[in-house]
PDB file of N, CA and C in Angstrom:
ATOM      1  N   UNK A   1       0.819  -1.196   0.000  1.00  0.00           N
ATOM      2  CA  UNK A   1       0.000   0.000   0.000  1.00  0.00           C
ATOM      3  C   UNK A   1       0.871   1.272   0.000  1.00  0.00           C
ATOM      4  N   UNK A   2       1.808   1.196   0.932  1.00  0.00           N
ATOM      5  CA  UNK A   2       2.995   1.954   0.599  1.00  0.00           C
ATOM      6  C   UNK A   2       3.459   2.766  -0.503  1.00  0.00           C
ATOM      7  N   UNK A   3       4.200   1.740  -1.204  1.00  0.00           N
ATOM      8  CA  UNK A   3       4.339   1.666  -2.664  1.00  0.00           C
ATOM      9  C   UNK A   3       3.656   2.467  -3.577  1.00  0.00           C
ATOM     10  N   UNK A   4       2.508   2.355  -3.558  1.00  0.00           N
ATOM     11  CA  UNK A   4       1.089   2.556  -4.467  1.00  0.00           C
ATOM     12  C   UNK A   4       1.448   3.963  -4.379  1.00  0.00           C
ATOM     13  N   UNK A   5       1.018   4.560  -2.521  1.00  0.00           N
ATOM     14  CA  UNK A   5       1.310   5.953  -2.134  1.00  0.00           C
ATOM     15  C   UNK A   5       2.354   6.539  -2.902  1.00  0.00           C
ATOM     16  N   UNK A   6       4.142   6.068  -2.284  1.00  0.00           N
ATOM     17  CA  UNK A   6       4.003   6.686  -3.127  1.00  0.00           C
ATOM     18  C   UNK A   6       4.572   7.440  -4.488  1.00  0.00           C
ATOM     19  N   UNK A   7       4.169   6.336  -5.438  1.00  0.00           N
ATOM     20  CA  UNK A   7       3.939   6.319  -6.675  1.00  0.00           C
ATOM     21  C   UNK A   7       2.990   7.294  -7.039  1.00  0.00           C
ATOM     22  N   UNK A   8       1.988   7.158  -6.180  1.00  0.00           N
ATOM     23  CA  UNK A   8       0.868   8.239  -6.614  1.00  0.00           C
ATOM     24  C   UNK A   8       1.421   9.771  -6.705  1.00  0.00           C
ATOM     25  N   UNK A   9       2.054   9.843  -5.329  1.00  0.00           N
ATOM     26  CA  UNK A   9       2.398  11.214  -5.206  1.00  0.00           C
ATOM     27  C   UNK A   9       3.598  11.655  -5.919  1.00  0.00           C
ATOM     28  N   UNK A  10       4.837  10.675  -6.500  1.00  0.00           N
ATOM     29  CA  UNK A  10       5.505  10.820  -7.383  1.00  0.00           C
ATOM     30  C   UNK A  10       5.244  11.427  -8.780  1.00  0.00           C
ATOM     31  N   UNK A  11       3.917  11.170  -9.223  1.00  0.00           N
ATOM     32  CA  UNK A  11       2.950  11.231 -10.842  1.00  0.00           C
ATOM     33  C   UNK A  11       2.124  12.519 -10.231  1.00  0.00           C
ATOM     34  N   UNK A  12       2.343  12.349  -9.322  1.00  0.00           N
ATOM     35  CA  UNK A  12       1.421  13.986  -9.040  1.00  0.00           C
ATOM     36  C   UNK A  12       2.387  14.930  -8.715  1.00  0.00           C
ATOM     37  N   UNK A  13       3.289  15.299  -8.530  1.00  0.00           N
ATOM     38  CA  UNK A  13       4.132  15.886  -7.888  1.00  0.00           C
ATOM     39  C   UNK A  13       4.802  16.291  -9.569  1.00  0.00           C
ATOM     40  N   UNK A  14       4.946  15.017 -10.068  1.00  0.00           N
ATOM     41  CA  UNK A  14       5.938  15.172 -11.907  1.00  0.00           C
ATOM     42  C   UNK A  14       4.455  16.406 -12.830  1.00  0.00           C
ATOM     43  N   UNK A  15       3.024  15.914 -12.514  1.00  0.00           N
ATOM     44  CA  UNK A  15       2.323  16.414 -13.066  1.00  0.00           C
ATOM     45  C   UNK A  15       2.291  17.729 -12.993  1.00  0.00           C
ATOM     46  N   UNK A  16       1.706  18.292 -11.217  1.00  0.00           N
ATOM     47  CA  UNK A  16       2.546  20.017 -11.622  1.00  0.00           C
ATOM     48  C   UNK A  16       3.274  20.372 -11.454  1.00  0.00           C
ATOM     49  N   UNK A  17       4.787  20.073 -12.152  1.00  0.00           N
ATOM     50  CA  UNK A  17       5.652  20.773 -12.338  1.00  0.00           C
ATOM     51  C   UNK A  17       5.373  21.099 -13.787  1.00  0.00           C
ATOM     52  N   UNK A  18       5.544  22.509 -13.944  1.00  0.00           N
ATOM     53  CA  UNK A  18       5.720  22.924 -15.288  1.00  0.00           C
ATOM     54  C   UNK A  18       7.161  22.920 -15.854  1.00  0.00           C
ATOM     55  N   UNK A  19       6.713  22.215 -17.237  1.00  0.00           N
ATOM     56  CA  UNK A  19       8.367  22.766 -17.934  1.00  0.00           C
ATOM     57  C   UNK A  19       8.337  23.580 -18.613  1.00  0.00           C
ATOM     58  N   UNK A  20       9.834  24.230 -18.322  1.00  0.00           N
ATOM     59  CA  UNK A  20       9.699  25.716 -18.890  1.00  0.00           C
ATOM     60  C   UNK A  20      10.256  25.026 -20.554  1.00  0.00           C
ATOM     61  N   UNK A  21       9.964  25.714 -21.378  1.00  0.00           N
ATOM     62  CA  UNK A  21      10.842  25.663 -23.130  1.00  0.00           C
ATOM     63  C   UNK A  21      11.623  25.831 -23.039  1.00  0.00           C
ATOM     64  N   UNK A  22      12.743  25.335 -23.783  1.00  0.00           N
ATOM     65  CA  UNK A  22      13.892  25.676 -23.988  1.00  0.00           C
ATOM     66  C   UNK A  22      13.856  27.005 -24.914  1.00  0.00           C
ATOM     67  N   UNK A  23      15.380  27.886 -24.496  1.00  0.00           N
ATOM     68  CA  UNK A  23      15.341  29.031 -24.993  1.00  0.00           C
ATOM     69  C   UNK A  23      16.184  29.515 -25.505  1.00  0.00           C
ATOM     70  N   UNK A  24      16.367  29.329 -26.915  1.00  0.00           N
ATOM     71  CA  UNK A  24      17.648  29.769 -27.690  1.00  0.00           C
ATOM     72  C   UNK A  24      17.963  31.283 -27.143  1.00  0.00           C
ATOM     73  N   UNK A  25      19.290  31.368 -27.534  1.00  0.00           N
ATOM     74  CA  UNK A  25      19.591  32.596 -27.369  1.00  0.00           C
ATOM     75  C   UNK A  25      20.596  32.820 -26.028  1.00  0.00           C
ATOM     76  N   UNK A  26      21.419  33.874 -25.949  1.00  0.00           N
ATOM     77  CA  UNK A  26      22.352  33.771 -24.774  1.00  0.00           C
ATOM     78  C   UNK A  26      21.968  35.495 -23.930  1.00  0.00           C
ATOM     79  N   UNK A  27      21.459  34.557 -22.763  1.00  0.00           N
ATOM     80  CA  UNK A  27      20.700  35.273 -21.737  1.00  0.00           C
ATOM     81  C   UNK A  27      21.729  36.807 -21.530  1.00  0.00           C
ATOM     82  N   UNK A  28      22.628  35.933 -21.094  1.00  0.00           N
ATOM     83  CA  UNK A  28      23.893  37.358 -21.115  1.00  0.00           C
ATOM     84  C   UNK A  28      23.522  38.358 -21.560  1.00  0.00           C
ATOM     85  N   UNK A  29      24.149  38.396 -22.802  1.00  0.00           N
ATOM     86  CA  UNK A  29      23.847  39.373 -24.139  1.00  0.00           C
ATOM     87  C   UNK A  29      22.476  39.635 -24.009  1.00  0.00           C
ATOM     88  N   UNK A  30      21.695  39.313 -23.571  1.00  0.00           N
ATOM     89  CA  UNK A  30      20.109  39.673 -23.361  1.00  0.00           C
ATOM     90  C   UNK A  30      19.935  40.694 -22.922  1.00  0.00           C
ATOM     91  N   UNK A  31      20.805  40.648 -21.447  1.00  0.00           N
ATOM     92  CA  UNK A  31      20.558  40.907 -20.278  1.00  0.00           C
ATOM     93  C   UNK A  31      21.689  42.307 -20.653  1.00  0.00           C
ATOM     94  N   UNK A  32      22.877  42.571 -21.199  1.00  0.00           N
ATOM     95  CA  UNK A  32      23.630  43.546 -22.054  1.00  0.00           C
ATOM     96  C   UNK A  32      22.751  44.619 -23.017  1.00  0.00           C
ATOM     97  N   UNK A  33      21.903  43.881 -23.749  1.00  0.00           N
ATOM     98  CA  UNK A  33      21.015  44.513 -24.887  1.00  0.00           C
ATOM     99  C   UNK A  33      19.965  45.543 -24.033  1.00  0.00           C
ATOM    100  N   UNK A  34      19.569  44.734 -23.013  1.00  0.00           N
ATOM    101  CA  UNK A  34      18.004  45.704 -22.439  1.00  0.00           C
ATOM    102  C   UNK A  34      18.322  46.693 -21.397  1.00  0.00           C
ATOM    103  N   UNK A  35      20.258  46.787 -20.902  1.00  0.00           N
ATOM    104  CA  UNK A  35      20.585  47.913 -20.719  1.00  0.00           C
ATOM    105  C   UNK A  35      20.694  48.636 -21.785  1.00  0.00           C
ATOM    106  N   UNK A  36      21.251  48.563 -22.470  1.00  0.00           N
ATOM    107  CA  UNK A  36      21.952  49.063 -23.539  1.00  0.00           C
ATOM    108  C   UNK A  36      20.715  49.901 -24.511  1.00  0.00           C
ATOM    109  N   UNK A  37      19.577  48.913 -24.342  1.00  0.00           N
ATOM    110  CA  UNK A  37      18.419  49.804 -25.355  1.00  0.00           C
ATOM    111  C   UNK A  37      17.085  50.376 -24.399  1.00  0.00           C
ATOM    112  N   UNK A  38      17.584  50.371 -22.861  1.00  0.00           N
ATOM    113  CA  UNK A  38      17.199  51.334 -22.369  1.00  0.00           C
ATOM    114  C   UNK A  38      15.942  51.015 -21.189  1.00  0.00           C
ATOM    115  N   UNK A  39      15.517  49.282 -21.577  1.00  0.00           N
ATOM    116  CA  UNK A  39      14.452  49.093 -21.322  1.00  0.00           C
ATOM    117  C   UNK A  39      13.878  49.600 -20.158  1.00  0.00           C
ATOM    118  N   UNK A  40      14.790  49.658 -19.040  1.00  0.00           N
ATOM    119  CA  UNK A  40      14.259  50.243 -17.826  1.00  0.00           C
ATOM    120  C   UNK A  40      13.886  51.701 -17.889  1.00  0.00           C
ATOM    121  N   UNK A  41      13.649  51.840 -18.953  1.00  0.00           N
ATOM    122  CA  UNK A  41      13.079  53.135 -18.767  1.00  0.00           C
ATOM    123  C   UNK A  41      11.314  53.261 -18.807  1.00  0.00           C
ATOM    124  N   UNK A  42      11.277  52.094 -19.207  1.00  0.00           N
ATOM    125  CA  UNK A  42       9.672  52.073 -19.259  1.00  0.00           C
ATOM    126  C   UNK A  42       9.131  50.797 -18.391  1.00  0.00           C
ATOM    127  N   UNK A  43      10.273  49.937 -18.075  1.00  0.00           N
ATOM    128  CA  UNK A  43       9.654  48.808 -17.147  1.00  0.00           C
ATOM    129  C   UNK A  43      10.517  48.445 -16.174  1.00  0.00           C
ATOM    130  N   UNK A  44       9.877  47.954 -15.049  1.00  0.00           N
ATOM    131  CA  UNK A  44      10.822  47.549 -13.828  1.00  0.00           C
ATOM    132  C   UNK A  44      11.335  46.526 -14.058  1.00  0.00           C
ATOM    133  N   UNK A  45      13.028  45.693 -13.976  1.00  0.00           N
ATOM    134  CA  UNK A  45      13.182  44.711 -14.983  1.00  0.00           C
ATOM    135  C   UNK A  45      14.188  43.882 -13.755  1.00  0.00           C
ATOM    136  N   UNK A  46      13.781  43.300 -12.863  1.00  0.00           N
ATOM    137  CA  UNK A  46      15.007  42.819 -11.925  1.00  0.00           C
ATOM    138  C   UNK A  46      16.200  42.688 -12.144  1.00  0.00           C
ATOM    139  N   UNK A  47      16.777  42.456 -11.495  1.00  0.00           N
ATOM    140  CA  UNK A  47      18.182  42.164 -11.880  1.00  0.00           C
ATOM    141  C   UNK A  47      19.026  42.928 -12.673  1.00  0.00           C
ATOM    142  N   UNK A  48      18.556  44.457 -13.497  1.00  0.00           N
ATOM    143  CA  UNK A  48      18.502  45.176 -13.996  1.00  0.00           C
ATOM    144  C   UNK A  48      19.132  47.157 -13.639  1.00  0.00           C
ATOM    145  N   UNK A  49      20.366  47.379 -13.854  1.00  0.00           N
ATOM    146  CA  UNK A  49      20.243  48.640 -12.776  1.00  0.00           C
ATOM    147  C   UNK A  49      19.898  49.745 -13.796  1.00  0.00           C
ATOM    148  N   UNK A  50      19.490  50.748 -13.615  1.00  0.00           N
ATOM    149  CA  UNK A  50      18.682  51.860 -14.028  1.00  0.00           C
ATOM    150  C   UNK A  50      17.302  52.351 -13.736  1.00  0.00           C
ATOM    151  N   UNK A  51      16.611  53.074 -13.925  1.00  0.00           N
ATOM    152  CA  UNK A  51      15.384  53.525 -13.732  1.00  0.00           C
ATOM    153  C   UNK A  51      14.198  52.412 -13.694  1.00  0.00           C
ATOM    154  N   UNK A  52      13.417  52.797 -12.920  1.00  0.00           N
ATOM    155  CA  UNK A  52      12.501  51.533 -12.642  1.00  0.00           C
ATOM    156  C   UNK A  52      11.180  51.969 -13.476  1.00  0.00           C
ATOM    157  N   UNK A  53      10.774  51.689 -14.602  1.00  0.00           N
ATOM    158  CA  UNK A  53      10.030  52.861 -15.398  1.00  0.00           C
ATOM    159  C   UNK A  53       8.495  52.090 -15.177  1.00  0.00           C
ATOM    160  N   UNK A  54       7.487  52.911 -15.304  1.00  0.00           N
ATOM    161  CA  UNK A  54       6.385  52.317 -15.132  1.00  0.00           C
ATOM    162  C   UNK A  54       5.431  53.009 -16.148  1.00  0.00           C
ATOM    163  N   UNK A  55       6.036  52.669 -17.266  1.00  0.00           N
ATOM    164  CA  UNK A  55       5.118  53.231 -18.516  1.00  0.00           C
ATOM    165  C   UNK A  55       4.375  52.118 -18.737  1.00  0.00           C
ATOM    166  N   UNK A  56       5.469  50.833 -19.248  1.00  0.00           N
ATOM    167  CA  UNK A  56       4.912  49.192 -19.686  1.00  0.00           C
ATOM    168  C   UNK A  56       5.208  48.850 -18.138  1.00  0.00           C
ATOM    169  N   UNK A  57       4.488  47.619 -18.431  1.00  0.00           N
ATOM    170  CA  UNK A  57       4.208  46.565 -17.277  1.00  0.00           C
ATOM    171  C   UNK A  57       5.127  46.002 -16.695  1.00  0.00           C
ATOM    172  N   UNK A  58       6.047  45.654 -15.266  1.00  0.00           N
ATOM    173  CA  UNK A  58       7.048  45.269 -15.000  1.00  0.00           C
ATOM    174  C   UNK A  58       7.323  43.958 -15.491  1.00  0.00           C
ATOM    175  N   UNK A  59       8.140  43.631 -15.435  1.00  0.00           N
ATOM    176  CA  UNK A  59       9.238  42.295 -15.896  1.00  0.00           C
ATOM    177  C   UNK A  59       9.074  41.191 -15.076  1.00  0.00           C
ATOM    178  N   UNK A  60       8.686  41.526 -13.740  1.00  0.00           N
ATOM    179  CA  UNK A  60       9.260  40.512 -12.931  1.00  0.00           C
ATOM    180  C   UNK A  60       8.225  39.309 -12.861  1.00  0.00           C
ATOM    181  N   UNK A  61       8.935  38.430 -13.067  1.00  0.00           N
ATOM    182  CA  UNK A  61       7.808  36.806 -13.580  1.00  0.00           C
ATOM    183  C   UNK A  61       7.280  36.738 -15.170  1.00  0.00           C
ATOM    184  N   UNK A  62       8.137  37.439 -15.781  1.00  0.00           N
ATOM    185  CA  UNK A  62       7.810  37.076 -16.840  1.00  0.00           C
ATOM    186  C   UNK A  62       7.703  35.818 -17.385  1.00  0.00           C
ATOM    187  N   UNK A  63       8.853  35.164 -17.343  1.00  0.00           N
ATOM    188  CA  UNK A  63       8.545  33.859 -17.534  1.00  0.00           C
ATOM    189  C   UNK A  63       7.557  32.425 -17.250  1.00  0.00           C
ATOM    190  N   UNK A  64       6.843  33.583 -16.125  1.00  0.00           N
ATOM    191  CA  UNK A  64       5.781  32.600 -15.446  1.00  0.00           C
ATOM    192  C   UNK A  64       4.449  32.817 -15.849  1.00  0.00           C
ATOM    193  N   UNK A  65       4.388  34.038 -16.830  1.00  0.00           N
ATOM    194  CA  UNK A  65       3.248  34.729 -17.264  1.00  0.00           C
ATOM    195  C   UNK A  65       2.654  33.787 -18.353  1.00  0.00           C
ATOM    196  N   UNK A  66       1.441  33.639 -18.589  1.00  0.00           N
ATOM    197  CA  UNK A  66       0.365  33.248 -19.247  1.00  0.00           C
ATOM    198  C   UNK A  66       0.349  34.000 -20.742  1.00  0.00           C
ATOM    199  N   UNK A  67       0.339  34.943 -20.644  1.00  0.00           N
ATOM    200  CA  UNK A  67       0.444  35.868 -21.874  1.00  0.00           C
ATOM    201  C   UNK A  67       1.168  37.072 -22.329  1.00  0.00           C
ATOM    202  N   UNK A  68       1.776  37.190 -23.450  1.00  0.00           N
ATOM    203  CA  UNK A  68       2.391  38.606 -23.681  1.00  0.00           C
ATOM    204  C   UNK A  68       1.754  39.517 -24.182  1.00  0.00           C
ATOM    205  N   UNK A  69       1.988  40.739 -23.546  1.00  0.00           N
ATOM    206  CA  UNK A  69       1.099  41.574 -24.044  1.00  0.00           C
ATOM    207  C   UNK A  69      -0.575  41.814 -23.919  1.00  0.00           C
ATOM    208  N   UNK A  70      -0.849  40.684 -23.595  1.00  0.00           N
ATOM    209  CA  UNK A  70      -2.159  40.282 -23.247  1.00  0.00           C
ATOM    210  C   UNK A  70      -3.101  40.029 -24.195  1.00  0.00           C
ATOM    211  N   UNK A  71      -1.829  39.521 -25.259  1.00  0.00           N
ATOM    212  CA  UNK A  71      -2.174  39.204 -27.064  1.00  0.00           C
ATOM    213  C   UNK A  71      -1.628  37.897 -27.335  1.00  0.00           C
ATOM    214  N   UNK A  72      -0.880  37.195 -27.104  1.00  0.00           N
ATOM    215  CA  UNK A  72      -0.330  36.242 -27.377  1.00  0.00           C
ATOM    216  C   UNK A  72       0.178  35.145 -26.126  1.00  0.00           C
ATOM    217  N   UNK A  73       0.385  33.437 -26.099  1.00  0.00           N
ATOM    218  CA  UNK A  73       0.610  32.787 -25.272  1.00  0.00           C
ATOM    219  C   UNK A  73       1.943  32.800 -25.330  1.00  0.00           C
ATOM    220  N   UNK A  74       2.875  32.933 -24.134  1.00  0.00           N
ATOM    221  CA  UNK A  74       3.815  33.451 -23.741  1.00  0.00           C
ATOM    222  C   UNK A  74       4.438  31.704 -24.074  1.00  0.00           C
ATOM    223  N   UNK A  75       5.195  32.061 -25.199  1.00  0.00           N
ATOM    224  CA  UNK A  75       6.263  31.387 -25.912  1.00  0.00           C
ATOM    225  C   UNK A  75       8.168  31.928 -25.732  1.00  0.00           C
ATOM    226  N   UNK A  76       8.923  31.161 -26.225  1.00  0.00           N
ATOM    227  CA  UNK A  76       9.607  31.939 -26.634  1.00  0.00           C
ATOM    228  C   UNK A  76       9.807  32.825 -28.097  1.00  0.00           C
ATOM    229  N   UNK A  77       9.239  31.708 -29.094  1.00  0.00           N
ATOM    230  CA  UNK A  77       8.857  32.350 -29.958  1.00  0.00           C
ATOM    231  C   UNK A  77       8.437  33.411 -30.164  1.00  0.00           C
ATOM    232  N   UNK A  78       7.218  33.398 -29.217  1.00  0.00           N
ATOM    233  CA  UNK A  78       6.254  34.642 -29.730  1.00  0.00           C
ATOM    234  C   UNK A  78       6.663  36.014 -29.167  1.00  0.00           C
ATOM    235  N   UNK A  79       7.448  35.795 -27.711  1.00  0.00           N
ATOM    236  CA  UNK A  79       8.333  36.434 -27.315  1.00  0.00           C
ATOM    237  C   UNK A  79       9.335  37.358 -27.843  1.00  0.00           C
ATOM    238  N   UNK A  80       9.995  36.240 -28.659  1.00  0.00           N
ATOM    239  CA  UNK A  80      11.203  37.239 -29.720  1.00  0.00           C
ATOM    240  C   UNK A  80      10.128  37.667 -30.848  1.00  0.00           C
ATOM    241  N   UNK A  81       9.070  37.532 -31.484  1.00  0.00           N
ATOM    242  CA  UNK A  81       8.614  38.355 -32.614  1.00  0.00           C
ATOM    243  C   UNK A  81       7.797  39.384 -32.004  1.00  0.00           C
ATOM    244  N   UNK A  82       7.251  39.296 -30.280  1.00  0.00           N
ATOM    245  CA  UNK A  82       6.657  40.440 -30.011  1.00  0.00           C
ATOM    246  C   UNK A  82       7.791  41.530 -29.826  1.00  0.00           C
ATOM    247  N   UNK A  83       9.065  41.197 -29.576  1.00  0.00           N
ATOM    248  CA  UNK A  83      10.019  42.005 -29.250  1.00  0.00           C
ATOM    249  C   UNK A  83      10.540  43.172 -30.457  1.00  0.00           C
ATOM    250  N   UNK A  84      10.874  41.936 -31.863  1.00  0.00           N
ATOM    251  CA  UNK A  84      11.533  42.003 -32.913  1.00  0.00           C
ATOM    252  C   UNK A  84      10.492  43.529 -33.717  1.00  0.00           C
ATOM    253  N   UNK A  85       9.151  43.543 -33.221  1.00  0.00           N
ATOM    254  CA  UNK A  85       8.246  44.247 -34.000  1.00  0.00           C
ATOM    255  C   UNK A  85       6.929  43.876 -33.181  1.00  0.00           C
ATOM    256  N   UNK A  86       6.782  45.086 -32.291  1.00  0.00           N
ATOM    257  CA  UNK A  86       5.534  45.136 -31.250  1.00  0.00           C
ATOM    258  C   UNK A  86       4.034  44.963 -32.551  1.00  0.00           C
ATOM    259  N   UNK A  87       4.428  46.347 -33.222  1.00  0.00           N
ATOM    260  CA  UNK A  87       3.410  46.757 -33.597  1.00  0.00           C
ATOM    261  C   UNK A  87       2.592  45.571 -34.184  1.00  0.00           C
ATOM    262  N   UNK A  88       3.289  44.639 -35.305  1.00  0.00           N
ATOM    263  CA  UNK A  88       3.213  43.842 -35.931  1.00  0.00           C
ATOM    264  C   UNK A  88       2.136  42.629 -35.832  1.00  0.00           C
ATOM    265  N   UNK A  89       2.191  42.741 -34.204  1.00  0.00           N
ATOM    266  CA  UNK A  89       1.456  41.700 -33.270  1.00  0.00           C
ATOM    267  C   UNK A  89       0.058  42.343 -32.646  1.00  0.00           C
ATOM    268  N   UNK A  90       0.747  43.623 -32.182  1.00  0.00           N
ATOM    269  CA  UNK A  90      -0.729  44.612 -31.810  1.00  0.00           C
ATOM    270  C   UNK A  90      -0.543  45.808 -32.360  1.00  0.00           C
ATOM    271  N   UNK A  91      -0.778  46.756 -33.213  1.00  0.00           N
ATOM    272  CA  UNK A  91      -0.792  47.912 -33.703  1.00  0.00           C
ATOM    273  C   UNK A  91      -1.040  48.763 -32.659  1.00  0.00           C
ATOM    274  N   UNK A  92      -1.851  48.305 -31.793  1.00  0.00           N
ATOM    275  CA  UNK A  92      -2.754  49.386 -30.965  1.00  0.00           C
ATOM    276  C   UNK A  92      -1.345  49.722 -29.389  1.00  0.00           C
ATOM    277  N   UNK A  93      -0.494  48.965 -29.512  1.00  0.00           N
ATOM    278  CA  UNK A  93       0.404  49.113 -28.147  1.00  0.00           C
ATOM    279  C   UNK A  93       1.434  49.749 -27.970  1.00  0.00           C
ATOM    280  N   UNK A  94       1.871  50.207 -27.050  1.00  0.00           N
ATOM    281  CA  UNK A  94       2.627  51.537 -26.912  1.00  0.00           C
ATOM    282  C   UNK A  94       4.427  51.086 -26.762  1.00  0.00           C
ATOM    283  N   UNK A  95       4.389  49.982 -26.945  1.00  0.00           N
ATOM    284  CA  UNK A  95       5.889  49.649 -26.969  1.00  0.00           C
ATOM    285  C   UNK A  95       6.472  49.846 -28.638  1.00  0.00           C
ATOM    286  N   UNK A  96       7.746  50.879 -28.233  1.00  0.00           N
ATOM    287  CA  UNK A  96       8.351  50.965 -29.782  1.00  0.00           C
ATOM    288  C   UNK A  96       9.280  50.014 -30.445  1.00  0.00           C
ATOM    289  N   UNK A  97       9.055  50.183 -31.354  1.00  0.00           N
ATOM    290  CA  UNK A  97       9.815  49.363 -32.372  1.00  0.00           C
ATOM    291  C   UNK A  97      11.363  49.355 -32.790  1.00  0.00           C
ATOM    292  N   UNK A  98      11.770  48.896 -31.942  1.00  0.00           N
ATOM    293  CA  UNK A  98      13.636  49.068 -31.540  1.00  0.00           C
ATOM    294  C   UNK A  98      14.310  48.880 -32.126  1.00  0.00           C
ATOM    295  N   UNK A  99      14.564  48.283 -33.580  1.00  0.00           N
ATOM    296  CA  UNK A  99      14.867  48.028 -34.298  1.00  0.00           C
ATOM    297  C   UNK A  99      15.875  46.941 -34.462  1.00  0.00           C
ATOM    298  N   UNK A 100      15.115  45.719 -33.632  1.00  0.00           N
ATOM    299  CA  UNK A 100      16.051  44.668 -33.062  1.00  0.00           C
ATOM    300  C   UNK A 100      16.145  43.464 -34.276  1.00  0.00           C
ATOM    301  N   UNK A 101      17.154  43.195 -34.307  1.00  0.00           N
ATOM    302  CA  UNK A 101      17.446  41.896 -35.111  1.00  0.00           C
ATOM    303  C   UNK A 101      17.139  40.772 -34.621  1.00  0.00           C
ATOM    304  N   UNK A 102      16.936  39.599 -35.258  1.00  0.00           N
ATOM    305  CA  UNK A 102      16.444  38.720 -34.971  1.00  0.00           C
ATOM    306  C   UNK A 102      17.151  37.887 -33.619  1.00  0.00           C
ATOM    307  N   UNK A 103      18.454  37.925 -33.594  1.00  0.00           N
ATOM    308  CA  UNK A 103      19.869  37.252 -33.240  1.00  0.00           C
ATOM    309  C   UNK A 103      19.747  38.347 -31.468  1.00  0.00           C
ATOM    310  N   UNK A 104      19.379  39.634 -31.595  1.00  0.00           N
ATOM    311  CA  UNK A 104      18.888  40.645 -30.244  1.00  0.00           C
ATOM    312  C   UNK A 104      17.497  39.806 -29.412  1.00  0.00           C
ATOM    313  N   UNK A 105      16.867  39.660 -30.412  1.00  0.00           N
ATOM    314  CA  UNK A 105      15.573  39.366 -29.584  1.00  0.00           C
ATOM    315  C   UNK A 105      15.181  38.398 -29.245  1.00  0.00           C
ATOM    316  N   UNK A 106      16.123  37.301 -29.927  1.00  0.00           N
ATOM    317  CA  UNK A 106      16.532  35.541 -28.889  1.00  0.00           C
ATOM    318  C   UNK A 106      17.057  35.899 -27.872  1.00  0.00           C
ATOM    319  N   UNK A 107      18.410  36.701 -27.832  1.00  0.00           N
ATOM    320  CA  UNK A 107      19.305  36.859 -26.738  1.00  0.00           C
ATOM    321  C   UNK A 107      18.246  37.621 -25.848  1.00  0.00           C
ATOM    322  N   UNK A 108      17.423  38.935 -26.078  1.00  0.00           N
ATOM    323  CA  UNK A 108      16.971  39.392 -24.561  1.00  0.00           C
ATOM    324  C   UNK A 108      15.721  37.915 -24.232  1.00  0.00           C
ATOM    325  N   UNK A 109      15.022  37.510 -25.513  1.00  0.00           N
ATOM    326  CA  UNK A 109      13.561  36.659 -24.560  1.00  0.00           C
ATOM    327  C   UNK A 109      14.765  35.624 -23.562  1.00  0.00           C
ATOM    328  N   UNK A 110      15.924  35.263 -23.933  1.00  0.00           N
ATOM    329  CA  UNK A 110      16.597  33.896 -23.218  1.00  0.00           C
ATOM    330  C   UNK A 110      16.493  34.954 -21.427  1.00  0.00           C
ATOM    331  N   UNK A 111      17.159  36.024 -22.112  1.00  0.00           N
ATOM    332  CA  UNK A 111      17.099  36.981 -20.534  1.00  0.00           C
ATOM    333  C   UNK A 111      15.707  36.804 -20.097  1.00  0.00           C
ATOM    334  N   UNK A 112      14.910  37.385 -20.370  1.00  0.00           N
ATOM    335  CA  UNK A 112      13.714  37.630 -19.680  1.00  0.00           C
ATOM    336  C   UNK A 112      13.262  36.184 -19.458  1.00  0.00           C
ATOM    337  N   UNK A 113      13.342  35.192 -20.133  1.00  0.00           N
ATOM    338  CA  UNK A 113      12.599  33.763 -19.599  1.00  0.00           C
ATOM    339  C   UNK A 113      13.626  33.346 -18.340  1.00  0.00           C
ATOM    340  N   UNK A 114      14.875  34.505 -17.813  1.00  0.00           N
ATOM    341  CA  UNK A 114      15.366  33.913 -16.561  1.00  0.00           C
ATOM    342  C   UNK A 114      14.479  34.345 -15.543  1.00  0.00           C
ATOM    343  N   UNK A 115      13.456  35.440 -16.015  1.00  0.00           N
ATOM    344  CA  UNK A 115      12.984  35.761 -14.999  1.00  0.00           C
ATOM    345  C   UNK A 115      11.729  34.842 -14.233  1.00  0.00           C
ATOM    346  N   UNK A 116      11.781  34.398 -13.092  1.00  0.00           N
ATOM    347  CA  UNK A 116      10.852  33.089 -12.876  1.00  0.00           C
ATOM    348  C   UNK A 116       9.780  33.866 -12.131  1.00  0.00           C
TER     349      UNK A 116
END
């Protein structure tokens, strides 16, 4: 009966754990880029030093978030193309268009999916 237990709680325990995606891209350089292009100027971004901006929505748990933007299911994918070109995804949203390369906006989503 033991046993059974726990086995049970083993398969339940594996069940909610979420796995996160794997996330191309090198967090580093992520984490280099979203000083560098300023991000804290419009969002609070942990781990992050500069201005704590509260134009866009803070950072922190991004990776744990349900949705980006509150347009799309929080991928990494969808991540780097909401990054690569906001508008593209929502016309209507106030984040600008940074003029990030594809190879930028792997490296920051790898950053931001550190955020748990």
């Amino acid at each position: 009966m033991k046993r059974i237990a726990v086995i049970v709680l083993l398969l339940l325990a594996a069940a909610c754990k979420q796995e996160q995606p794997a996330v191309p891209g090198d967090a580093a350089h992520g984490k280099q880029l979203v000083q560098q292009y300023g991000c804290t100027s419009c969002h609070d971004i942990p781990n992050v030093s500069g201005p704590k901006g509260m134009v866009g929505p803070p950072l922190t748990h991004l990776a744990a978030r349900q949705f980006i933007g509150g347009k799309l299911p929080n991928t990494p994918e969808n991540l780097t193309r909401w990054l690569q070109n906001p508008q593209a995804v929502d016309p209507q949203n106030a984040m600008p268009n940074l003029g990030l390369t594809a190879e930028q906006s792997r490296d920051i989503t790898a950053f931001l999916y550190t955020l748990k």
